[in-house]
C-alpha atoms as a PDB file:
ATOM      1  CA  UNK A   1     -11.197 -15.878  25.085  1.00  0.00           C
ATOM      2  CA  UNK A   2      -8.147 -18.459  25.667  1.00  0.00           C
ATOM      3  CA  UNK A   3      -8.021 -20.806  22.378  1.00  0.00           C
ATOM      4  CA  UNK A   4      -6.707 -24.651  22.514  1.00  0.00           C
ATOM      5  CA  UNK A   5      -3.493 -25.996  20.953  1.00  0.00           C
ATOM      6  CA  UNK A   6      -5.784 -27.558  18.722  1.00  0.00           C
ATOM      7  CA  UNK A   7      -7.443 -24.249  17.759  1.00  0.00           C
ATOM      8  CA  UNK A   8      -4.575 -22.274  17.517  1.00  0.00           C
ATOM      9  CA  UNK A   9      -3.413 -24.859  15.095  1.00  0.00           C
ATOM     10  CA  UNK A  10      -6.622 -25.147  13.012  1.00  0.00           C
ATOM     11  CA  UNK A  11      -6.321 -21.264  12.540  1.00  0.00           C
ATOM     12  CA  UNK A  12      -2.235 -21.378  11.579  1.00  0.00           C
ATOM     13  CA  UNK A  13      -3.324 -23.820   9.350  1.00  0.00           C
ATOM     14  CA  UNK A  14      -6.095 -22.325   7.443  1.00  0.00           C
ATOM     15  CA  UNK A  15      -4.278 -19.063   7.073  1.00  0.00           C
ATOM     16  CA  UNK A  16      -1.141 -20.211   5.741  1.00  0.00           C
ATOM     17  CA  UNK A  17      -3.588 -22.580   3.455  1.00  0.00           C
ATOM     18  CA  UNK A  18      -4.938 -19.591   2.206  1.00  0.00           C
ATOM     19  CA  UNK A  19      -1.996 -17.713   2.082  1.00  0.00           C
ATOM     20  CA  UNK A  20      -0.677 -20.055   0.075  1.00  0.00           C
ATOM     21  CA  UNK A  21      -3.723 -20.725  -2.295  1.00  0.00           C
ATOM     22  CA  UNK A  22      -3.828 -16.831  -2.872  1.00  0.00           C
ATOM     23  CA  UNK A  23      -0.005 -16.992  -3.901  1.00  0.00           C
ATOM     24  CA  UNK A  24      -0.540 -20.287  -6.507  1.00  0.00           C
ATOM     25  CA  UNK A  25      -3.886 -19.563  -8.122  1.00  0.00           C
ATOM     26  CA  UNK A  26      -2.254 -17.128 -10.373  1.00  0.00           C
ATOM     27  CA  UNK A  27      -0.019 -19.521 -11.734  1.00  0.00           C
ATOM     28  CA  UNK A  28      -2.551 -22.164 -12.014  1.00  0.00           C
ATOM     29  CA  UNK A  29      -5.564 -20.147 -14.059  1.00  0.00           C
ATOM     30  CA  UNK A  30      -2.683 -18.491 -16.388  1.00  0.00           C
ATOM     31  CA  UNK A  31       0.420 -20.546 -17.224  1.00  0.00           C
ATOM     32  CA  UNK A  32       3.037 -18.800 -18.971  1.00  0.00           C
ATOM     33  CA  UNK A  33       2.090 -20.829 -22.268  1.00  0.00           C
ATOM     34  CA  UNK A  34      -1.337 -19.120 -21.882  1.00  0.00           C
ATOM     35  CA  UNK A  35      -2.075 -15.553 -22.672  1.00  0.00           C
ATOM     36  CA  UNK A  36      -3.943 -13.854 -19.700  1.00  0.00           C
ATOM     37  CA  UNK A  37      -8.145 -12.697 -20.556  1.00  0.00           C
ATOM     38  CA  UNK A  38      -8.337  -9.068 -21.280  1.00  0.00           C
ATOM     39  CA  UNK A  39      -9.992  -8.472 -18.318  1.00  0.00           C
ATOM     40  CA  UNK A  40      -7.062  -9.427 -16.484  1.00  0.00           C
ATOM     41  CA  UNK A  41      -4.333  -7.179 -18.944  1.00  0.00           C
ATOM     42  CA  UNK A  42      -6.604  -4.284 -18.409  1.00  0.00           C
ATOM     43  CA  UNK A  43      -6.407  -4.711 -14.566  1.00  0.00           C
ATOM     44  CA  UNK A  44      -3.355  -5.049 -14.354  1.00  0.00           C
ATOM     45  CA  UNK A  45      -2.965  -2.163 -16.177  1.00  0.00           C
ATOM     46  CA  UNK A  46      -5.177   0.405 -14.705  1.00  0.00           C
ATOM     47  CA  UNK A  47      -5.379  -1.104 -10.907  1.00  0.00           C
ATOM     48  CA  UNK A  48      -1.781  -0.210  -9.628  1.00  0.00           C
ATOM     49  CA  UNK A  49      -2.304   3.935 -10.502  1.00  0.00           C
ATOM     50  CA  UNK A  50      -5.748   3.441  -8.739  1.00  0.00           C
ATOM     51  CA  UNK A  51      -4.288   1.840  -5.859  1.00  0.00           C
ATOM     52  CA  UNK A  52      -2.649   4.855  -5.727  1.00  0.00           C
ATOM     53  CA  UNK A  53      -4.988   7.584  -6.161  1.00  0.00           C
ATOM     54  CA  UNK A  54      -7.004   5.753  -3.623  1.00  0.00           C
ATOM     55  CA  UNK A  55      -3.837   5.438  -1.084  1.00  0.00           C
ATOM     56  CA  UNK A  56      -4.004   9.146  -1.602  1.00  0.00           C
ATOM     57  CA  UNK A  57      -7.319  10.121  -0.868  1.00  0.00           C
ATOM     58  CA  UNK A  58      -7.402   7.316   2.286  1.00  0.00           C
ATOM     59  CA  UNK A  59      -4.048   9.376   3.797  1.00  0.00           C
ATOM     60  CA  UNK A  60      -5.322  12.795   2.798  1.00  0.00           C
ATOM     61  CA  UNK A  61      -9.377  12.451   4.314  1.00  0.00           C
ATOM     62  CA  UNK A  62      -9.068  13.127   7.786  1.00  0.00           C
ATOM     63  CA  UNK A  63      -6.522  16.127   7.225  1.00  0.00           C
ATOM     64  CA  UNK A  64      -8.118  19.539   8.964  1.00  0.00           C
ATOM     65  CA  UNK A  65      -7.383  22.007   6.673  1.00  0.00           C
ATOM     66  CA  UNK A  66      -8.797  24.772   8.354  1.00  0.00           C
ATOM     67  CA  UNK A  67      -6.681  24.048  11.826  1.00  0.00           C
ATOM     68  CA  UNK A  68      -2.759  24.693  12.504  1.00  0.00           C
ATOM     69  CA  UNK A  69      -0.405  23.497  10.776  1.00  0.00           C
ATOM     70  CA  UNK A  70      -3.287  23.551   7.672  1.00  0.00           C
ATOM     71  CA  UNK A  71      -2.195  20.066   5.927  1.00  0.00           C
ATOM     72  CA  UNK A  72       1.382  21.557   5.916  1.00  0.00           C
ATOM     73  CA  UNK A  73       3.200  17.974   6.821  1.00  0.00           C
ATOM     74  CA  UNK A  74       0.702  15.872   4.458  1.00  0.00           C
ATOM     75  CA  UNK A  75       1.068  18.304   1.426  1.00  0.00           C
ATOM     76  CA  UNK A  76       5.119  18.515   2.496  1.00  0.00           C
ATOM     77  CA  UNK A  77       5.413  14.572   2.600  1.00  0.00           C
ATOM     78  CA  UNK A  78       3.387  13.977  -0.447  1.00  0.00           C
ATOM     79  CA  UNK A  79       5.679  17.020  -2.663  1.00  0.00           C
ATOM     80  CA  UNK A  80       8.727  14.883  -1.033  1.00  0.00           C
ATOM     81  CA  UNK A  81       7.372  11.373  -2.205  1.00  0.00           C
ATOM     82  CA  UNK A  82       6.441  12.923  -6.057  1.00  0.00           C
ATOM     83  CA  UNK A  83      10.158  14.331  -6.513  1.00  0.00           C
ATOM     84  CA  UNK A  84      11.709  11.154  -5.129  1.00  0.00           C
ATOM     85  CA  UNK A  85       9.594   8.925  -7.348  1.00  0.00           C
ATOM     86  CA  UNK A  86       9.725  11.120 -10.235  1.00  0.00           C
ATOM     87  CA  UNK A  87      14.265  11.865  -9.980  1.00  0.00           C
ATOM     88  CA  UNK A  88      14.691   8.358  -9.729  1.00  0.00           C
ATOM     89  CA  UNK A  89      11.695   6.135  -9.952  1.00  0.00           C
ATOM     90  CA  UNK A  90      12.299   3.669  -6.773  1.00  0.00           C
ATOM     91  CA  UNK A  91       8.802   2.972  -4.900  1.00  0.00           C
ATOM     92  CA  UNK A  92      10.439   1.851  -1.934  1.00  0.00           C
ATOM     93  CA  UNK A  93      12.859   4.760  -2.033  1.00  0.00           C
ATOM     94  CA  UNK A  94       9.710   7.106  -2.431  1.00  0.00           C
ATOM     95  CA  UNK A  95       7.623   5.509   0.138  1.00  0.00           C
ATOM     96  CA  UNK A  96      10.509   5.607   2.743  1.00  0.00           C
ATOM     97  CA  UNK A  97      11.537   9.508   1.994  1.00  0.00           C
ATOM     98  CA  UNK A  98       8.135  10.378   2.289  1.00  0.00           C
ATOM     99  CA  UNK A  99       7.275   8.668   5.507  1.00  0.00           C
ATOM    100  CA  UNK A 100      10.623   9.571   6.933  1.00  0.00           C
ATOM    101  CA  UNK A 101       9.815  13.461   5.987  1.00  0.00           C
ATOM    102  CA  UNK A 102       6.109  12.736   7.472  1.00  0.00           C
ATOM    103  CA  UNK A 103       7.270  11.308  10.652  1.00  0.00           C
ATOM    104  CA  UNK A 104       9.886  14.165  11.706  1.00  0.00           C
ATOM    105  CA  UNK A 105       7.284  17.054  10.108  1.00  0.00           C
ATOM    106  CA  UNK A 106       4.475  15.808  12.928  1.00  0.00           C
ATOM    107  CA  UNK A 107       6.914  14.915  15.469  1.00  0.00           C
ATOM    108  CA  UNK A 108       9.645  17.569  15.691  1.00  0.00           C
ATOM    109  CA  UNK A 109       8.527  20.814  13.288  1.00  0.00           C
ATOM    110  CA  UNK A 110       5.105  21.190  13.861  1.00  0.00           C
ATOM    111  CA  UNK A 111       4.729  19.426  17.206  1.00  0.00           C
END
């Protein structure tokens, strides 16, 4: 399927429309004079460790546990990520170390 100019344009549009809308509304429904629902203070409380957990389980479902190498890399890369995030508490530093341990584990050690 080949789209127009005009199409392709429609669709830049309404994305960065929306993109843009999803960034503002934030700042629109809770000013900083206003103090956020407590819906919204409990979410923001509890959602980020869920996010987590979840990101866990989604990474760790497919893993064969009863087939060579037995989880070894995931279980590896996720003990790698916990000691990075807990020594010195830097997502991105965590994420990165862990992916980076991942990454060689599958592609060089148990290849």
């Amino acid at each position: 399927m080949t789209l127009t100019p005009l199409e392709t344009l429609g669709i830049i549009l309404a994305v960065a429309a929306g993109t843009q809308l999803t960034r503002w509304l934030p700042f629109w429904l809770f000013p900083e004079k206003r103090e956020p629902p407590a819906v919204v203070t409990y979410l923001g409380r509890v959602l980020p460790p869920a996010m987590m957990g979840l990101l866990v389980v989604y990474c760790l479902k497919s893993v064969n546990w009863l087939a060579a190498p037995h989880g070894a890399p995931e279980v590896i890369a996720v003990a790698v990520v916990t000691v990075l995030h807990w020594k010195w508490g830097n997502v991105l530093l965590s994420i990165a170390g862990g992916t980076a341990v991942y990454m060689v584990l599958v592609q060089l050690v148990f290849a």
